[in-house]
PDB file of N, CA and C in Angstrom:
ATOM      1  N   UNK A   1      44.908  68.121 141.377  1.00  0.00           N
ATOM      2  CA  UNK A   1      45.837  68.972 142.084  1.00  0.00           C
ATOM      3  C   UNK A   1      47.238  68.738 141.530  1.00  0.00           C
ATOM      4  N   UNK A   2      47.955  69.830 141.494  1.00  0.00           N
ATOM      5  CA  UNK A   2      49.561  69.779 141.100  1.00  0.00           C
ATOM      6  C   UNK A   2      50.279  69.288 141.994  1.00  0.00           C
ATOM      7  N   UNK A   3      51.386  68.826 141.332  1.00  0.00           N
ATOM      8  CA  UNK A   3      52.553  68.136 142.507  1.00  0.00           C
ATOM      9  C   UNK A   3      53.475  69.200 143.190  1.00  0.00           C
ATOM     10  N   UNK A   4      54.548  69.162 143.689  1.00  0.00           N
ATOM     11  CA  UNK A   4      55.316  69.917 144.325  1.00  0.00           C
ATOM     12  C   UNK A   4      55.617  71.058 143.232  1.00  0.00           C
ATOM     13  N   UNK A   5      56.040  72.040 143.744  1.00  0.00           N
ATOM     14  CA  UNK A   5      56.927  72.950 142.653  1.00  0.00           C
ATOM     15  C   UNK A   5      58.184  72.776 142.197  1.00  0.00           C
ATOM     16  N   UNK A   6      58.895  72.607 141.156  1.00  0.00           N
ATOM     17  CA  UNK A   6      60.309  72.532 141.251  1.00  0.00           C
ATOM     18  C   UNK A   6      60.843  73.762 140.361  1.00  0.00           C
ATOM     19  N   UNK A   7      61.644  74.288 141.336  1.00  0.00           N
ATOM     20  CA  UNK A   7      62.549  75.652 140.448  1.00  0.00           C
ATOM     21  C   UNK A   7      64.015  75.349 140.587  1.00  0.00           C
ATOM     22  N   UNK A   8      65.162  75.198 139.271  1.00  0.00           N
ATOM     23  CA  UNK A   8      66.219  74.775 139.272  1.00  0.00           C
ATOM     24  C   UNK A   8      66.168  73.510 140.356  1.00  0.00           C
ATOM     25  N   UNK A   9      65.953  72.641 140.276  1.00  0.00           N
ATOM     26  CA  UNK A   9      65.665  71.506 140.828  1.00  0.00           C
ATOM     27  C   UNK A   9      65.904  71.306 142.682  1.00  0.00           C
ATOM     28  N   UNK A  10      64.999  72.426 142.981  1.00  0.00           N
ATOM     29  CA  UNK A  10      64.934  72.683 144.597  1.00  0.00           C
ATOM     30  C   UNK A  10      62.929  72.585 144.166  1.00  0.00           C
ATOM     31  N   UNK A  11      62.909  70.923 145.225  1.00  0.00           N
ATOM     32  CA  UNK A  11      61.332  71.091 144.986  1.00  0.00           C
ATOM     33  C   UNK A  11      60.976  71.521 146.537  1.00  0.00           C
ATOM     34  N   UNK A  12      59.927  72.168 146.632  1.00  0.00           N
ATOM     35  CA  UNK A  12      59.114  72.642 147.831  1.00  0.00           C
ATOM     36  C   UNK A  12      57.437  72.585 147.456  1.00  0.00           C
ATOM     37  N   UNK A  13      57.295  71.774 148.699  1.00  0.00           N
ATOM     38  CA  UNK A  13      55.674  71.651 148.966  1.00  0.00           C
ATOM     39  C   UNK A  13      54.662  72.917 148.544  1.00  0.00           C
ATOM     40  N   UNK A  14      54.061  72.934 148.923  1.00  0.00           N
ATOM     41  CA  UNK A  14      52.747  74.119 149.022  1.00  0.00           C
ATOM     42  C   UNK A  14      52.860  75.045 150.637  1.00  0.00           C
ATOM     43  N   UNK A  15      53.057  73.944 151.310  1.00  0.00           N
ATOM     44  CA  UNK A  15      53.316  74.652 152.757  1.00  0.00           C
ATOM     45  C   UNK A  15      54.280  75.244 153.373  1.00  0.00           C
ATOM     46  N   UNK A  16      56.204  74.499 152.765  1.00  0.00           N
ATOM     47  CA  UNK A  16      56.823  74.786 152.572  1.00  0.00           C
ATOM     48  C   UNK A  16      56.931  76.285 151.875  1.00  0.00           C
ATOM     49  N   UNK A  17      56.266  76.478 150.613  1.00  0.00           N
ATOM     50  CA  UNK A  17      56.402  77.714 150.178  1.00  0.00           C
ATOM     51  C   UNK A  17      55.261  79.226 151.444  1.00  0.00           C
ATOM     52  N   UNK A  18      54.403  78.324 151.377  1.00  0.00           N
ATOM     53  CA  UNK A  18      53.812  79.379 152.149  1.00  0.00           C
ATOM     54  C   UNK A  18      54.252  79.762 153.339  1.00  0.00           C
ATOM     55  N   UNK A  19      54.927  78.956 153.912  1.00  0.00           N
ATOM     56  CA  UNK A  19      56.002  79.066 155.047  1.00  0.00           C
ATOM     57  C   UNK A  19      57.010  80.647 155.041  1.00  0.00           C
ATOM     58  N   UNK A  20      57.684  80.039 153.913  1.00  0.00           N
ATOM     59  CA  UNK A  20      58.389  81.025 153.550  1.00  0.00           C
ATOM     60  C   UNK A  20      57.843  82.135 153.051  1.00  0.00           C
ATOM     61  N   UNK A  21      56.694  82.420 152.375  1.00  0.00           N
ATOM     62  CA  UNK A  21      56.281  83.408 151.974  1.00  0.00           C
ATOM     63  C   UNK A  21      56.165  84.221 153.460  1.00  0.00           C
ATOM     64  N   UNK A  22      55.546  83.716 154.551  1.00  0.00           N
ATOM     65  CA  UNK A  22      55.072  84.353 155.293  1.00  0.00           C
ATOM     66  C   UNK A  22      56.303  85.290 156.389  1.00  0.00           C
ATOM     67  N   UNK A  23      57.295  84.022 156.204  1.00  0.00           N
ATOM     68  CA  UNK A  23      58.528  84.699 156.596  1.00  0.00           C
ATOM     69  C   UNK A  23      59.028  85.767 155.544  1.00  0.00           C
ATOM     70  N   UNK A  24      58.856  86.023 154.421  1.00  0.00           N
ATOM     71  CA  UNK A  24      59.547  87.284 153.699  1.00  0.00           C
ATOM     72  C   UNK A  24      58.776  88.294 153.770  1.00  0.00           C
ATOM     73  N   UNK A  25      57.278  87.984 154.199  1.00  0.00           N
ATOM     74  CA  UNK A  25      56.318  89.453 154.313  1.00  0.00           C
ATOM     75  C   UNK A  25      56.840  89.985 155.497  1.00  0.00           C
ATOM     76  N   UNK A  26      57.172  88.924 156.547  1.00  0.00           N
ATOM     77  CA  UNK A  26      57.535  89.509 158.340  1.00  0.00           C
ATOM     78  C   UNK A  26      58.924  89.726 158.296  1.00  0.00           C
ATOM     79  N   UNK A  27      59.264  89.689 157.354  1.00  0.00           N
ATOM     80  CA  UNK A  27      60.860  90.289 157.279  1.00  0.00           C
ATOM     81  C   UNK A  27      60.872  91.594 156.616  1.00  0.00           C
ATOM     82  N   UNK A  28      59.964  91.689 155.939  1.00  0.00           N
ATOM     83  CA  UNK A  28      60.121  93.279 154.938  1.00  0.00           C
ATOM     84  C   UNK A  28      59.277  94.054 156.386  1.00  0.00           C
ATOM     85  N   UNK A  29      57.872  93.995 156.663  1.00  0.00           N
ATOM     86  CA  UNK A  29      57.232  94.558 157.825  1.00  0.00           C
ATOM     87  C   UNK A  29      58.668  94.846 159.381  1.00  0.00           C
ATOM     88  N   UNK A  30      59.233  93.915 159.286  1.00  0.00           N
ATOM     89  CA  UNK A  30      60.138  94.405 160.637  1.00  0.00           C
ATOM     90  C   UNK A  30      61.152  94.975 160.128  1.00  0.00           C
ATOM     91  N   UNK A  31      60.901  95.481 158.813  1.00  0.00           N
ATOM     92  CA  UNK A  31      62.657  96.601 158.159  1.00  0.00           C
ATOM     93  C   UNK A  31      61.498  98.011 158.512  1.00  0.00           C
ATOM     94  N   UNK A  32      60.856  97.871 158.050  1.00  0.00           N
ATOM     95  CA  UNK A  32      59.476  99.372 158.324  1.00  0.00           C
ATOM     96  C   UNK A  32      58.952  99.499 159.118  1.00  0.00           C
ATOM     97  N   UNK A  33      58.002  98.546 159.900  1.00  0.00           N
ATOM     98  CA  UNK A  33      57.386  99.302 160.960  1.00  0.00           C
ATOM     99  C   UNK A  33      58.101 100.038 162.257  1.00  0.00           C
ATOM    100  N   UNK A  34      59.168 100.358 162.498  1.00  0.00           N
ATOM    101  CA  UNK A  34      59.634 101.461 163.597  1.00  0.00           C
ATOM    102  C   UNK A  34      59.838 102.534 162.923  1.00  0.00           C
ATOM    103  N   UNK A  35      59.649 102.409 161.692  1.00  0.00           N
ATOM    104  CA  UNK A  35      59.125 104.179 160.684  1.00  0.00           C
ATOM    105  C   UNK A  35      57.937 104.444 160.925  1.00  0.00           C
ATOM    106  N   UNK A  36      56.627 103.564 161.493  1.00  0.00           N
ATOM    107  CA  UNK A  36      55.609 103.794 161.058  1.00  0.00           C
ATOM    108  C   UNK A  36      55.224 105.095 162.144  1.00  0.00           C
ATOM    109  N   UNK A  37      54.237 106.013 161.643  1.00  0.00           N
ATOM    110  CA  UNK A  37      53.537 107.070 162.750  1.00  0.00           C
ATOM    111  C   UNK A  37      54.313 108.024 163.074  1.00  0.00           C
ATOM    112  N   UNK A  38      53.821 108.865 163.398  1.00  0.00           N
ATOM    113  CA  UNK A  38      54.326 110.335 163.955  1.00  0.00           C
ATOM    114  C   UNK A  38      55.817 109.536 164.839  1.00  0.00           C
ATOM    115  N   UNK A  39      56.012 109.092 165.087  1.00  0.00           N
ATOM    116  CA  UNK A  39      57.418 108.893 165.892  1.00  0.00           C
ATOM    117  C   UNK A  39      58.015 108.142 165.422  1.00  0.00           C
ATOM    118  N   UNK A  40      57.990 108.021 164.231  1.00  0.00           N
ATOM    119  CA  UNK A  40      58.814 107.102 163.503  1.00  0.00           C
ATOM    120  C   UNK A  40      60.084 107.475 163.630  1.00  0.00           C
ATOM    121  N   UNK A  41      61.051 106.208 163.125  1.00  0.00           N
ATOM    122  CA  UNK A  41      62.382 106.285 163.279  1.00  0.00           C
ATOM    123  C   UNK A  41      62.423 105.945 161.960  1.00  0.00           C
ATOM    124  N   UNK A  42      64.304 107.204 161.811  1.00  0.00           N
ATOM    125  CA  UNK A  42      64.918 106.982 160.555  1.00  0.00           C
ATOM    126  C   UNK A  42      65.262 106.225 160.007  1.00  0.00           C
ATOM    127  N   UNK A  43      65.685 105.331 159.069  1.00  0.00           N
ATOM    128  CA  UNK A  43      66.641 104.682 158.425  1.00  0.00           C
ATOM    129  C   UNK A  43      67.705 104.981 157.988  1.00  0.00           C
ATOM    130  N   UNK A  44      68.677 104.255 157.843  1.00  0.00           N
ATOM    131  CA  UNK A  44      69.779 105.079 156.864  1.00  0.00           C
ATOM    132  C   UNK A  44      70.193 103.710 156.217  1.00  0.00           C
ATOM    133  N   UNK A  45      70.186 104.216 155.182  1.00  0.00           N
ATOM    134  CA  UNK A  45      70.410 103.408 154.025  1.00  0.00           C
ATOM    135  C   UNK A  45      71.834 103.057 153.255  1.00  0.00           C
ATOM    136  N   UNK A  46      72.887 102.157 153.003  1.00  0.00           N
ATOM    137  CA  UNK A  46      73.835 102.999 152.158  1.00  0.00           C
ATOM    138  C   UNK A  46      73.739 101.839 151.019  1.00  0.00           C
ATOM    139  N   UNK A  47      73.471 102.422 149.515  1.00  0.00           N
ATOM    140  CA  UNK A  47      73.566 101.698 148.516  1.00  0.00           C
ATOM    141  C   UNK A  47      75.327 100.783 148.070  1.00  0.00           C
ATOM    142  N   UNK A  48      75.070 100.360 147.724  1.00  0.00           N
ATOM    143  CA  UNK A  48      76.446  99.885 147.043  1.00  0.00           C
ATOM    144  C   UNK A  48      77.793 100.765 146.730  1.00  0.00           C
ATOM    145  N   UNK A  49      77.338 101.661 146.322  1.00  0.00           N
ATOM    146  CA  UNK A  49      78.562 102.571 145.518  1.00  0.00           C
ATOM    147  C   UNK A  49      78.801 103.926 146.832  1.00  0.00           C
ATOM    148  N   UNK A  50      78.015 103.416 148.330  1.00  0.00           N
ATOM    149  CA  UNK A  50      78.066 104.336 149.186  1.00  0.00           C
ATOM    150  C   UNK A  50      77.277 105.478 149.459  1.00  0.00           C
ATOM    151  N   UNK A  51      76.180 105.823 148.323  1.00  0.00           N
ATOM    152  CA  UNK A  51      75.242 106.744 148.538  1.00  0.00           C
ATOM    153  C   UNK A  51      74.459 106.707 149.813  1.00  0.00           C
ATOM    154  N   UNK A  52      74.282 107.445 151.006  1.00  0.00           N
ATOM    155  CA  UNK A  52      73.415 107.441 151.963  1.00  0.00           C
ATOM    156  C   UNK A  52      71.603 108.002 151.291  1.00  0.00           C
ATOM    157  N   UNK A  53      71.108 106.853 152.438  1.00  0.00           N
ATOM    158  CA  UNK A  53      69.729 107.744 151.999  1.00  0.00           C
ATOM    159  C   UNK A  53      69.449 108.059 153.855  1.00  0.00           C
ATOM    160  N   UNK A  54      68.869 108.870 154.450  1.00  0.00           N
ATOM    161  CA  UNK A  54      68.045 109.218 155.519  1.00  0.00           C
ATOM    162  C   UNK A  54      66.759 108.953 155.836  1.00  0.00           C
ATOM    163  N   UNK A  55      65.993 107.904 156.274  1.00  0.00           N
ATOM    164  CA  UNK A  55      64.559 108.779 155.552  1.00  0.00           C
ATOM    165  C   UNK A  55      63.757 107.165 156.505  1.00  0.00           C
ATOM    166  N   UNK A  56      62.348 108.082 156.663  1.00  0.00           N
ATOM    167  CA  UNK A  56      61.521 107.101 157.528  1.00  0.00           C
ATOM    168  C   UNK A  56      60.157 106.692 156.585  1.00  0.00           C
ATOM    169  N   UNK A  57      60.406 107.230 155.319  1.00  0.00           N
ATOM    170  CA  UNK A  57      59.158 106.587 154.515  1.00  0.00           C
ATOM    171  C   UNK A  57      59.321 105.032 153.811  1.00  0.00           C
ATOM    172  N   UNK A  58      58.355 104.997 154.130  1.00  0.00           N
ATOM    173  CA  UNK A  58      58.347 103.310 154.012  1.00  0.00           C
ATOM    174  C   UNK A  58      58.571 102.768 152.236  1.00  0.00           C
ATOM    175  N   UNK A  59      57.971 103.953 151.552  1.00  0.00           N
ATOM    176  CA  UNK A  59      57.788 103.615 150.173  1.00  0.00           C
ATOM    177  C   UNK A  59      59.253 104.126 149.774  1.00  0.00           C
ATOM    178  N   UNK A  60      60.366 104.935 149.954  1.00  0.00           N
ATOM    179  CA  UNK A  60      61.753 105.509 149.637  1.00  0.00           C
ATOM    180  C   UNK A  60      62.563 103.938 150.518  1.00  0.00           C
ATOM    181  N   UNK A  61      62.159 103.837 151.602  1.00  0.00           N
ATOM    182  CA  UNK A  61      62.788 102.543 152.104  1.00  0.00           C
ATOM    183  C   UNK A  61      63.045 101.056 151.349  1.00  0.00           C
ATOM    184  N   UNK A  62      61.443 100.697 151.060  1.00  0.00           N
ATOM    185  CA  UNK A  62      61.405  99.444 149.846  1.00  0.00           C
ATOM    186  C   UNK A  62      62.097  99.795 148.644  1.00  0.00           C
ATOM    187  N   UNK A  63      61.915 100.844 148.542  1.00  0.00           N
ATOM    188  CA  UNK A  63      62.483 101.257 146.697  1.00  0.00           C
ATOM    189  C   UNK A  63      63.830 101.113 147.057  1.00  0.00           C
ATOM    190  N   UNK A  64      64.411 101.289 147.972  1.00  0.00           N
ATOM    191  CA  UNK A  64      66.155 100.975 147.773  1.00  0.00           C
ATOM    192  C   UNK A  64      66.417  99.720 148.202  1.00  0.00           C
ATOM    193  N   UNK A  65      65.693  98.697 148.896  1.00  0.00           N
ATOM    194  CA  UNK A  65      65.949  97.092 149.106  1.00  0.00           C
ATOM    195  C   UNK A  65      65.997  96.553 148.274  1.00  0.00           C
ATOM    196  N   UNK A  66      67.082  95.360 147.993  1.00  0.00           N
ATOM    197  CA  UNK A  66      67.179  94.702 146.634  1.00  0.00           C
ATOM    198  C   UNK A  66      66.718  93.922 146.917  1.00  0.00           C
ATOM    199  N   UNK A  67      65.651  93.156 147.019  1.00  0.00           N
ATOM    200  CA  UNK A  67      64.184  92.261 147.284  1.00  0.00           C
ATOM    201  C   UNK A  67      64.978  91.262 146.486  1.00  0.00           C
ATOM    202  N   UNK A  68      64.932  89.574 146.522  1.00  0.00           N
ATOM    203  CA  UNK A  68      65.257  88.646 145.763  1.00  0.00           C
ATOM    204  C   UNK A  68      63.752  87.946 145.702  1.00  0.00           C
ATOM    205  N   UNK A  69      63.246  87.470 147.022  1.00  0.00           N
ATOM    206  CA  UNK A  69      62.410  86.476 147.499  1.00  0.00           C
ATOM    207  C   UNK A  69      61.247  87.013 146.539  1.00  0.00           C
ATOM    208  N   UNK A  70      60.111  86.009 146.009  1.00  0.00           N
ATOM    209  CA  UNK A  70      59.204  86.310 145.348  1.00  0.00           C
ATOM    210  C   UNK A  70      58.176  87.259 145.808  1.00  0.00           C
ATOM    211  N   UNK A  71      57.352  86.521 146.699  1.00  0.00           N
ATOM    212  CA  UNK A  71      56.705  87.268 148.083  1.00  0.00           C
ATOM    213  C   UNK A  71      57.264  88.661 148.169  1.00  0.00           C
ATOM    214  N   UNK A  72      57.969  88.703 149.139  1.00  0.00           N
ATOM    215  CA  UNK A  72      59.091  89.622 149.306  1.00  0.00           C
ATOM    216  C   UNK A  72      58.757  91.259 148.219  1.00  0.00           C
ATOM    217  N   UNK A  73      59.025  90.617 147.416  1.00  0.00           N
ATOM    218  CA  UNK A  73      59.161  91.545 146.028  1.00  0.00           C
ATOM    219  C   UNK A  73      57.739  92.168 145.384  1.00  0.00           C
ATOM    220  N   UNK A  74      56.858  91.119 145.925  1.00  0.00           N
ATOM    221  CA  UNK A  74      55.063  91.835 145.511  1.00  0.00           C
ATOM    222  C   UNK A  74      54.836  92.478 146.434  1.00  0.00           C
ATOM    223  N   UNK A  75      55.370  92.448 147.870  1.00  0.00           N
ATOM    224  CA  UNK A  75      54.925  93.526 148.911  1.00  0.00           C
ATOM    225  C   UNK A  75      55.508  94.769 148.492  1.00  0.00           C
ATOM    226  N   UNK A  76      56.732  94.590 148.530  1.00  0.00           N
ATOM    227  CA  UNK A  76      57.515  95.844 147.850  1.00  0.00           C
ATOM    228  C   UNK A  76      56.814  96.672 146.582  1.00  0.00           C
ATOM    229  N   UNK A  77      56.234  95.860 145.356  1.00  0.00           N
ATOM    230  CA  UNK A  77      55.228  96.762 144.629  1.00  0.00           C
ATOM    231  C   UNK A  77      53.994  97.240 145.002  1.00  0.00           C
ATOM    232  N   UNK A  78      53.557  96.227 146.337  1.00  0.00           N
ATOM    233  CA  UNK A  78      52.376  96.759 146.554  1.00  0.00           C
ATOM    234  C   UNK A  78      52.332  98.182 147.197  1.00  0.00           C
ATOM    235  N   UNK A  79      53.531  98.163 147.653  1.00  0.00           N
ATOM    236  CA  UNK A  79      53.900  99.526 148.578  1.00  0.00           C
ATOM    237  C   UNK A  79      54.155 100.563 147.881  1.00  0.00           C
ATOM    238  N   UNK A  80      54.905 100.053 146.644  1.00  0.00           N
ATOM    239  CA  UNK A  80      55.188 101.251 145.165  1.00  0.00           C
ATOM    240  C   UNK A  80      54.001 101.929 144.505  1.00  0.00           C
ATOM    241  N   UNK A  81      53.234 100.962 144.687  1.00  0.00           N
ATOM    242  CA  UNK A  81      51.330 101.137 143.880  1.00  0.00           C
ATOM    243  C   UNK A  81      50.543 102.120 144.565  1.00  0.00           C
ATOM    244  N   UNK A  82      50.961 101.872 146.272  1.00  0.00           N
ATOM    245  CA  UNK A  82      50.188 102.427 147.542  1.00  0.00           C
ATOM    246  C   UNK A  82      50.751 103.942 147.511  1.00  0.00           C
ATOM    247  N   UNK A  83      51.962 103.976 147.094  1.00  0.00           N
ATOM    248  CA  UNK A  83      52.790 105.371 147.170  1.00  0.00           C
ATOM    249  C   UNK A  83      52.406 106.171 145.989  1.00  0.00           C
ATOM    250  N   UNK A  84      51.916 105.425 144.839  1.00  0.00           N
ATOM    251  CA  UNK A  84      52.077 105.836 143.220  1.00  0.00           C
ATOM    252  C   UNK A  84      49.788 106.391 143.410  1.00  0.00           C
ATOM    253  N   UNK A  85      49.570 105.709 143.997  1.00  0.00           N
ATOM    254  CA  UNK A  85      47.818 106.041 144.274  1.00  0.00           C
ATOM    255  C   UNK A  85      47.243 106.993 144.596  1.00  0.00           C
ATOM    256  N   UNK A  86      48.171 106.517 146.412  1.00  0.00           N
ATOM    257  CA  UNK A  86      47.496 107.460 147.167  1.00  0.00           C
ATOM    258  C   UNK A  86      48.154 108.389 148.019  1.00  0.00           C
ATOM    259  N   UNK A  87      49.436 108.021 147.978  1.00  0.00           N
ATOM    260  CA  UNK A  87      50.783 109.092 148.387  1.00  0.00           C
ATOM    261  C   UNK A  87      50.925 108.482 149.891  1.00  0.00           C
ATOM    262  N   UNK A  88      50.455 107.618 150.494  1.00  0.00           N
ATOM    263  CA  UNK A  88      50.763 107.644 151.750  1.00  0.00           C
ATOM    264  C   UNK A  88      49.876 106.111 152.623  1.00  0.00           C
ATOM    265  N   UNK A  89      50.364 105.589 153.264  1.00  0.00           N
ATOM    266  CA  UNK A  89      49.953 104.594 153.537  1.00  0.00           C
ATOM    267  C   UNK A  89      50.780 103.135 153.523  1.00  0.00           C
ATOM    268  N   UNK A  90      52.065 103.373 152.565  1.00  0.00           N
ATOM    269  CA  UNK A  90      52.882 102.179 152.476  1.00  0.00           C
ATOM    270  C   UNK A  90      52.933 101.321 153.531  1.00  0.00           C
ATOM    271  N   UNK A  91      53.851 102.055 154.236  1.00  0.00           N
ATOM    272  CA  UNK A  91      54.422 100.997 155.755  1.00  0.00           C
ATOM    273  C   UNK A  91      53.155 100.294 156.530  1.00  0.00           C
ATOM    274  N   UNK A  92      51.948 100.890 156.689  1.00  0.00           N
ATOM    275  CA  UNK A  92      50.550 100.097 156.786  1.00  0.00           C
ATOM    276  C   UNK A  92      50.603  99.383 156.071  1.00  0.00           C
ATOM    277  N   UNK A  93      50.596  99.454 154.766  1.00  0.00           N
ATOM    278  CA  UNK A  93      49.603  98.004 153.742  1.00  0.00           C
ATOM    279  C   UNK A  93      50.960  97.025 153.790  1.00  0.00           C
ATOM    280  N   UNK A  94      52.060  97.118 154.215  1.00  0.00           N
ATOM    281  CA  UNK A  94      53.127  96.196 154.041  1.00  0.00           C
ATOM    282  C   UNK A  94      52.677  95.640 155.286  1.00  0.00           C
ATOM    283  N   UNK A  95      52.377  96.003 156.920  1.00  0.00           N
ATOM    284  CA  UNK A  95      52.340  95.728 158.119  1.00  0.00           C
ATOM    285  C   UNK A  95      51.133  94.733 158.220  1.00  0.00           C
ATOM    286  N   UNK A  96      50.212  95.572 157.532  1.00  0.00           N
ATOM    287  CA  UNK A  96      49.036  94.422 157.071  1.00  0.00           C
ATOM    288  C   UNK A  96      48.593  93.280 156.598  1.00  0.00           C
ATOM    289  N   UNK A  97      49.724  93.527 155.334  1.00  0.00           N
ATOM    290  CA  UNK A  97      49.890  92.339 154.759  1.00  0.00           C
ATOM    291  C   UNK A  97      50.733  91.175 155.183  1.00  0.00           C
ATOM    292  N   UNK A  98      51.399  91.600 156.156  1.00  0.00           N
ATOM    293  CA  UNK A  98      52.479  90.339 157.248  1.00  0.00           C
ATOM    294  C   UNK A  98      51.211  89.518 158.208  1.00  0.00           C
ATOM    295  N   UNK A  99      50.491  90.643 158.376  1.00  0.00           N
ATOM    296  CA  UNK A  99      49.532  90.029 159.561  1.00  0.00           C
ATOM    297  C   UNK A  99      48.624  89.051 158.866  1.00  0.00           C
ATOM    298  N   UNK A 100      48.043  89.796 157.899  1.00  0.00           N
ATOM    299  CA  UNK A 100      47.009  88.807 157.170  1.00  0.00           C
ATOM    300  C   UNK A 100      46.817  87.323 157.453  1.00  0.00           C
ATOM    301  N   UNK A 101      47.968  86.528 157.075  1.00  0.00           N
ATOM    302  CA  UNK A 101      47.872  85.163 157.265  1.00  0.00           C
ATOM    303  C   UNK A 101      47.986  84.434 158.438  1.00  0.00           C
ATOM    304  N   UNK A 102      47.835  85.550 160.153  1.00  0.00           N
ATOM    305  CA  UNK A 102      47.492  85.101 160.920  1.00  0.00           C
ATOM    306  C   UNK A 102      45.745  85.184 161.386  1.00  0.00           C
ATOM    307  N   UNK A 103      44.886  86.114 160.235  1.00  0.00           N
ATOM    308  CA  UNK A 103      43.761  86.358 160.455  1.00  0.00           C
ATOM    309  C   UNK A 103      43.024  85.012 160.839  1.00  0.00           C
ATOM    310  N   UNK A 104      42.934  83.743 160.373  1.00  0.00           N
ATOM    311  CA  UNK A 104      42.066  82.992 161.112  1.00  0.00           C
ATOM    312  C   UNK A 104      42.085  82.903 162.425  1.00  0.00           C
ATOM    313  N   UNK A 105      43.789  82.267 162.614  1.00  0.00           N
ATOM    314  CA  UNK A 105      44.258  81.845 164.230  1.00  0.00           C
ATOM    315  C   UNK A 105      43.495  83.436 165.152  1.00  0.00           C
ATOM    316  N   UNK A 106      43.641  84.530 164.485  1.00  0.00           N
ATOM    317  CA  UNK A 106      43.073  85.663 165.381  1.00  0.00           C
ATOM    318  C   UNK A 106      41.666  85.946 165.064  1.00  0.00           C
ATOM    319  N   UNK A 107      40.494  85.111 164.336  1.00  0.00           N
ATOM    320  CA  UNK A 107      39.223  85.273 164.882  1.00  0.00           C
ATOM    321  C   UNK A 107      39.121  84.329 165.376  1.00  0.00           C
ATOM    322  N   UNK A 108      39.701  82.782 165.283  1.00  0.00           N
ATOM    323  CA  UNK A 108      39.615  82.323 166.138  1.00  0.00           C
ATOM    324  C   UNK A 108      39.549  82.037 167.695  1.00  0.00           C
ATOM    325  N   UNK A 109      40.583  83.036 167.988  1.00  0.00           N
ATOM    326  CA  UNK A 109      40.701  83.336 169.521  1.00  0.00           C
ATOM    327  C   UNK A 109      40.149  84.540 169.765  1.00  0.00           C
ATOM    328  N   UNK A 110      39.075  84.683 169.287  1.00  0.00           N
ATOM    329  CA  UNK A 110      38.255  86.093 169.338  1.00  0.00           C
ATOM    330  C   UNK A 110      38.381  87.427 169.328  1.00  0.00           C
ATOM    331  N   UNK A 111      38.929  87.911 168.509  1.00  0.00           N
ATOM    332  CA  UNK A 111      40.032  89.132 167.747  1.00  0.00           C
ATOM    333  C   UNK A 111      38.669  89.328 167.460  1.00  0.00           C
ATOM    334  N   UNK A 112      38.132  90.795 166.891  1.00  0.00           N
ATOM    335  CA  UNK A 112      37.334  91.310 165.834  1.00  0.00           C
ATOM    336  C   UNK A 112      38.009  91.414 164.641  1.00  0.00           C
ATOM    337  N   UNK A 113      36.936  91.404 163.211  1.00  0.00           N
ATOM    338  CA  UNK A 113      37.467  91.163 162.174  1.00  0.00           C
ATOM    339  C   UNK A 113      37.342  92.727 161.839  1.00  0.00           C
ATOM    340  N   UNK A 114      36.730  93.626 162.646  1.00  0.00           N
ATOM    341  CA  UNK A 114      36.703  95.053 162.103  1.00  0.00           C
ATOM    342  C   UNK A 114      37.510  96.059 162.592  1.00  0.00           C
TER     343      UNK A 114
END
């Protein structure tokens, strides 16, 4: 097994990172899901140089966040991929993917897995 990670000499555990990973998926999921569904709510966006955007799609939403976090930044393509596929579905597979890593703790306490 490998030792800690070290990037620019900030080392973090395995758990440590997954920690955080899990916090940057539930941070991108709570910028989108009150877009999600027929009653979604708008966003408004303003880029840097002041451009407004309007808009409750989840995949126009990620595309204007300047994502740093690693995590963070693969949800954001996964949502680009989901938009580039199948035209529709983003703000789900991002919402999904926040939840995911509570799936044991929730069959555990007897959730269905279907």
């Amino acid at each position: 097994m490998e030792g800690p990670l070290s990037i620019f000499g900030d080392c973090k555990t395995g758990e440590a990172i997954r920690s955080q990973n899990v916090m940057a998926a539930a941070f991108i999921a709570n910028i989108v899901k009150s877009s999600l569904g027929p009653v979604g709510l708008d966003k408004m966006l303003v880029d840097d140089i002041g451009d407004v955007t309007i808009t409750n799609d989840g995949a126009t939403i990620l595309k204007l966040l300047d994502v740093e976090h690693p995590a963070a930044n693969v949800l954001c393509e996964l949502a680009d991929l989901q938009d580039k596929e199948v035209r529709d579905g983003t703000t789900s597979v991002v919402i999904i993917a926040q939840i995911e890593p509570l799936r044991p703790k929730l069959l555990s306490d007897g959730v269905s897995g279907h």
